[in-house]
C-alpha atoms as a PDB file:
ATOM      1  CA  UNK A   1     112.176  67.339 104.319  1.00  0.00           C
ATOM      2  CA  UNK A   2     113.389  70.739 103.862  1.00  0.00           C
ATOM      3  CA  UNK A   3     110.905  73.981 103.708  1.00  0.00           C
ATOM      4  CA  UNK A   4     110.281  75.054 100.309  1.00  0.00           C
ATOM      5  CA  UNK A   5     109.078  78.827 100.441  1.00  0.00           C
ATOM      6  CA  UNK A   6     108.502  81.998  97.791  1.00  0.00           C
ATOM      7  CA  UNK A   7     109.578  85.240  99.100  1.00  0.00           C
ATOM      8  CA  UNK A   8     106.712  87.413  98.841  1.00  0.00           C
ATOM      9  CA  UNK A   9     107.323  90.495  98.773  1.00  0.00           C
ATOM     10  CA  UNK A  10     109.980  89.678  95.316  1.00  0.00           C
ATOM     11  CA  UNK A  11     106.824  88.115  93.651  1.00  0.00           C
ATOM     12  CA  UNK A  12     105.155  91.791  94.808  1.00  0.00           C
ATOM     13  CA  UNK A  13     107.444  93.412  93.248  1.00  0.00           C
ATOM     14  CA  UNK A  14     107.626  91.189  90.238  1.00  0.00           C
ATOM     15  CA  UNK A  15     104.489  91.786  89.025  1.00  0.00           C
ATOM     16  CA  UNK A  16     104.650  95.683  90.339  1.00  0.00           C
ATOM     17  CA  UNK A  17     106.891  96.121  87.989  1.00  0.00           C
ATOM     18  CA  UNK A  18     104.764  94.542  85.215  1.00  0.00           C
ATOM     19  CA  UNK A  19     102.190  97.111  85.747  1.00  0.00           C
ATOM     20  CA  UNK A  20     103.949  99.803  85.899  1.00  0.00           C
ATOM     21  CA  UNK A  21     105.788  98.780  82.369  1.00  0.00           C
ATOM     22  CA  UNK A  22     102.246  98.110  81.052  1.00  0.00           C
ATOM     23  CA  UNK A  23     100.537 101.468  82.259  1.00  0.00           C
ATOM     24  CA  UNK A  24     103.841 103.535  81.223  1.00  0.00           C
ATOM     25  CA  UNK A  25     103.577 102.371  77.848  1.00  0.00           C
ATOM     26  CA  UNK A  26      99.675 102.932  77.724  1.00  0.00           C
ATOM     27  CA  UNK A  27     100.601 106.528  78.432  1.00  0.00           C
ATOM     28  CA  UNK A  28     103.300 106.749  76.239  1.00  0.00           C
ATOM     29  CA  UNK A  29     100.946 104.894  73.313  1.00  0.00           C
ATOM     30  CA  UNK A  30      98.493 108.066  74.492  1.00  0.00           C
ATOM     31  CA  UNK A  31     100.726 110.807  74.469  1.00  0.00           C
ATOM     32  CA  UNK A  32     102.425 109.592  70.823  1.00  0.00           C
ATOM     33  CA  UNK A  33      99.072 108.831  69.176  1.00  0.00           C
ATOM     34  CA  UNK A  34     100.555 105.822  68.745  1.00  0.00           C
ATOM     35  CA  UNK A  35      98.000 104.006  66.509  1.00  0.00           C
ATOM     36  CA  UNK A  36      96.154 100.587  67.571  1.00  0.00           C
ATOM     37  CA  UNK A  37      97.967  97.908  65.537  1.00  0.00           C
ATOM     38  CA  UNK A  38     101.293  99.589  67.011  1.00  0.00           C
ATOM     39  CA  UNK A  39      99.751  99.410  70.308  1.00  0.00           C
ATOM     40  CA  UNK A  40      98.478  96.204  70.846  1.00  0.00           C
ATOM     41  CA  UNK A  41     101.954  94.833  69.029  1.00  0.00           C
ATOM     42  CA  UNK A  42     104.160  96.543  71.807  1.00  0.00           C
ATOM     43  CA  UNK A  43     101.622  95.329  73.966  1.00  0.00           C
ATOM     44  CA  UNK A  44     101.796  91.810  73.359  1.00  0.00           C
ATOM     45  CA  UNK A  45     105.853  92.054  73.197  1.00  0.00           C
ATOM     46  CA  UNK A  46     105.587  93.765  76.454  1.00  0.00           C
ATOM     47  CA  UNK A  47     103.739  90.775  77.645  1.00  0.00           C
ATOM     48  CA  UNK A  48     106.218  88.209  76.078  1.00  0.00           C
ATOM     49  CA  UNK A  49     109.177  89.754  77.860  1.00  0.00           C
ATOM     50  CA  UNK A  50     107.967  89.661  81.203  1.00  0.00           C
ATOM     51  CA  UNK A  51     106.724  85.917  80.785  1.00  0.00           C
ATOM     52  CA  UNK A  52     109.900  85.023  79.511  1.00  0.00           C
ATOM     53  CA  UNK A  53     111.446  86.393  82.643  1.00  0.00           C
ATOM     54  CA  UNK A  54     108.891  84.777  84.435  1.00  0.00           C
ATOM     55  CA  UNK A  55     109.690  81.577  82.573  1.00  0.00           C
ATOM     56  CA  UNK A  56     113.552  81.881  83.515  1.00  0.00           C
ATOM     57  CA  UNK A  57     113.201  82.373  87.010  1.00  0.00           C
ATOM     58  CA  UNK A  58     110.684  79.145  87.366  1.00  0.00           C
ATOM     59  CA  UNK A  59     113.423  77.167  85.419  1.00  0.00           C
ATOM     60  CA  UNK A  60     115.694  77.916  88.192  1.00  0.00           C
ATOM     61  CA  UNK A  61     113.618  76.335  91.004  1.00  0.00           C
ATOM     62  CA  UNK A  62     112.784  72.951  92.245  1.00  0.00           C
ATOM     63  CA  UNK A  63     109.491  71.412  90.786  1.00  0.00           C
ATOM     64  CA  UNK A  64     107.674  72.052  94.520  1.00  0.00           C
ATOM     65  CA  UNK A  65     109.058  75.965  94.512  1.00  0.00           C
ATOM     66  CA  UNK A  66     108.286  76.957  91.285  1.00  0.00           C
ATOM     67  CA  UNK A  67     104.482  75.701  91.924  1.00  0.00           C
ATOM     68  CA  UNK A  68     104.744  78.116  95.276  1.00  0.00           C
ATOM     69  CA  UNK A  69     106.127  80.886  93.462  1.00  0.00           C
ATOM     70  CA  UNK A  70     103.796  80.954  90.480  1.00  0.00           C
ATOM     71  CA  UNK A  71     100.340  80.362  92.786  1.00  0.00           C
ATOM     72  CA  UNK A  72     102.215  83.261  94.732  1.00  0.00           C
ATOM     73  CA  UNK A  73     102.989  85.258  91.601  1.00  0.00           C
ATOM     74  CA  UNK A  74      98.877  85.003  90.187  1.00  0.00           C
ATOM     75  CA  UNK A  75      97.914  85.712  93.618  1.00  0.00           C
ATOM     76  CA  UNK A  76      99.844  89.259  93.944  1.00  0.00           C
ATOM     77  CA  UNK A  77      98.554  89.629  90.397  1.00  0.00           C
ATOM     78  CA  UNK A  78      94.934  89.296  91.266  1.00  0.00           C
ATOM     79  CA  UNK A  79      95.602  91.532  94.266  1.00  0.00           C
ATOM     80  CA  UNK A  80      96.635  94.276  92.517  1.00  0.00           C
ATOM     81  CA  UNK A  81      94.710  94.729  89.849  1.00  0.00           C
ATOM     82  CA  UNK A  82      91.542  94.559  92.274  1.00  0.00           C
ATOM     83  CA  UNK A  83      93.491  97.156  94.244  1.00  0.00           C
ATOM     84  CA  UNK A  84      93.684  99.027  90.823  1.00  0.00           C
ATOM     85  CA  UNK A  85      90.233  98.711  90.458  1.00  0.00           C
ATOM     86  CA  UNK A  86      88.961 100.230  93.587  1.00  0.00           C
ATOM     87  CA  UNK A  87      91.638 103.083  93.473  1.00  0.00           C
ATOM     88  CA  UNK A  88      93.918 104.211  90.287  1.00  0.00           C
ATOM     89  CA  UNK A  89      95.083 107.148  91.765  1.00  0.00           C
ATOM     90  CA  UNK A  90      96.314 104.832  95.095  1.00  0.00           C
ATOM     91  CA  UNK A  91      98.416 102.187  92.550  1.00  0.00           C
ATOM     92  CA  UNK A  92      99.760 104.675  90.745  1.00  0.00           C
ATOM     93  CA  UNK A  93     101.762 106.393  93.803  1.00  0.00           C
ATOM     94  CA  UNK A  94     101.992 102.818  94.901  1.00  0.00           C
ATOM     95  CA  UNK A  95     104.148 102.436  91.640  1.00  0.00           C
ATOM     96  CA  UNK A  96     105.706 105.639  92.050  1.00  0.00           C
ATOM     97  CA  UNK A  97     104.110 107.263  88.676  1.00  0.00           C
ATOM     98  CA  UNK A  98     103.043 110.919  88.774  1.00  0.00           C
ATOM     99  CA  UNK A  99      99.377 110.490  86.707  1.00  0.00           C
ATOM    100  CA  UNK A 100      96.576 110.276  88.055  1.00  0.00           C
ATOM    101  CA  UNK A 101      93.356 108.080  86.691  1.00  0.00           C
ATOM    102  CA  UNK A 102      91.334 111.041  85.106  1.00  0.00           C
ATOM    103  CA  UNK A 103      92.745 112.697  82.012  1.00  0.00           C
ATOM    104  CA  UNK A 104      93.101 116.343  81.789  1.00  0.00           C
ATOM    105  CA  UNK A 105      90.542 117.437  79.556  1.00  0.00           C
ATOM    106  CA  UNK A 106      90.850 120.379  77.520  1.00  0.00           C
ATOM    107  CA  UNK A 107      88.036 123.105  77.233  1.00  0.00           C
ATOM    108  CA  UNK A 108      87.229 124.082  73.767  1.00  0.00           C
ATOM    109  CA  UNK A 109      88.291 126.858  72.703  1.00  0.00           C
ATOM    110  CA  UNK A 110      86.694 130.471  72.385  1.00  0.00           C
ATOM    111  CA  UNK A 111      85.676 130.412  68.593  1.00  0.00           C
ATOM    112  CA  UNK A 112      85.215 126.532  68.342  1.00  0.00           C
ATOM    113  CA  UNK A 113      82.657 125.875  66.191  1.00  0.00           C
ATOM    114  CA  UNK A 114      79.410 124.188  66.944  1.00  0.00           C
ATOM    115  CA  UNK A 115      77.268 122.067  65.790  1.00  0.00           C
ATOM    116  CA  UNK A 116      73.464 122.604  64.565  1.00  0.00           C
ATOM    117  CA  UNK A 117      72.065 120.448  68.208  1.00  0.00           C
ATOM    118  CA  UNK A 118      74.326 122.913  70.426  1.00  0.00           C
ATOM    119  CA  UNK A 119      73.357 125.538  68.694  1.00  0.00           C
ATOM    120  CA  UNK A 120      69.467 124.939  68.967  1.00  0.00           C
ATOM    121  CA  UNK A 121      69.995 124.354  72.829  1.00  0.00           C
ATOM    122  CA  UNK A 122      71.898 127.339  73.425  1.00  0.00           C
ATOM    123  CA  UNK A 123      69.109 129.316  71.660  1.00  0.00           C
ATOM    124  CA  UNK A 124      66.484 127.768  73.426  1.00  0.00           C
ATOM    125  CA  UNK A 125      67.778 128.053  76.751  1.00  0.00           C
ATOM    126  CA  UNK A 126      68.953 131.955  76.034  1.00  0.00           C
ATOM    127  CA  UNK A 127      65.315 132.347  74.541  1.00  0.00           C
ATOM    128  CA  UNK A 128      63.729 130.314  77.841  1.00  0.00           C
ATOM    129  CA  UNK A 129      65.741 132.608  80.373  1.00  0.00           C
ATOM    130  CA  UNK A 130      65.166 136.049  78.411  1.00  0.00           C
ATOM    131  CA  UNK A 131      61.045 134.897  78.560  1.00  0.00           C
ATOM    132  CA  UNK A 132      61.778 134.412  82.404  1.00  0.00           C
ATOM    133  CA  UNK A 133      63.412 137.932  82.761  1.00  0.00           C
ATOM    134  CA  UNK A 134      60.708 139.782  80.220  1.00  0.00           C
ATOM    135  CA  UNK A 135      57.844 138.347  82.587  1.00  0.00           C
ATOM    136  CA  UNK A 136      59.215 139.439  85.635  1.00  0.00           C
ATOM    137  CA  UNK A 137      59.444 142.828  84.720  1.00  0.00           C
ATOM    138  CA  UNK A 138      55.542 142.484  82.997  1.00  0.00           C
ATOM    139  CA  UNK A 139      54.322 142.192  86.709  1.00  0.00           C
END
């Protein structure tokens, strides 16, 4: 009997490339305002395309390989999303992607208005600390 085996490191790379489709598109989705229904449709077609390719190459195996290769392929997949989950910023330069896992965040501007709560706590706070400076020179 011959040895059936599932290169590894392809099946790494398979699904590497999966994620790195997925979280390019998220970002793109982001940076396009690209609204939910739109989303979750090029999500899903995302999805199809890579099983289909996942699909062909199985087709092209022996019954005992193809069982290998996709235990092999769910493995790597479990890996590296747990990966992901421990450190974004370390499977994203893993991938190759410049991003990193927390958004930049713009700061309001100047003359932003605000609303009635942030108001109140600014005044209360500039009230408390004026009290504070008024009784120390009272002493």
């Amino acid at each position: 009997m011959s040895e059936v085996g599932v290169n590894r490191a392809a099946v790494r790379q398979l699904v590497e490339e999966h994620f790195r489709a997925s979280i390019l598109q998220g970002r793109y989705n982001g940076e396009h305002n690209v609204d939910r229904e739109t989303a979750l449709t090029m999500a899903l077609d995302l999805n199809r395309r890579h099983q289909e390719q996942i699909d062909a190459i199985v087709a092209l195996m022996p019954p005992e390989q193809s069982r290998l290769f996709l235990q092999a392929f769910e493995e790597e997949h479990i890996l590296f999303f747990e990966e992901h989950q421990r450190d974004p910023d370390a499977s994203y330069r893993r991938l190759g992607l410049q991003m990193t896992s927390t958004p930049h965040v713009q700061r309001p501007g100047r003359f932003q208005r605000q609303s009635i709560g942030e108001m109140a706590v600014r005044t209360a706070v500039r009230a408390t600390v004026w009290e504070l400076i008024i009784s120390l020179f009272r002493r």
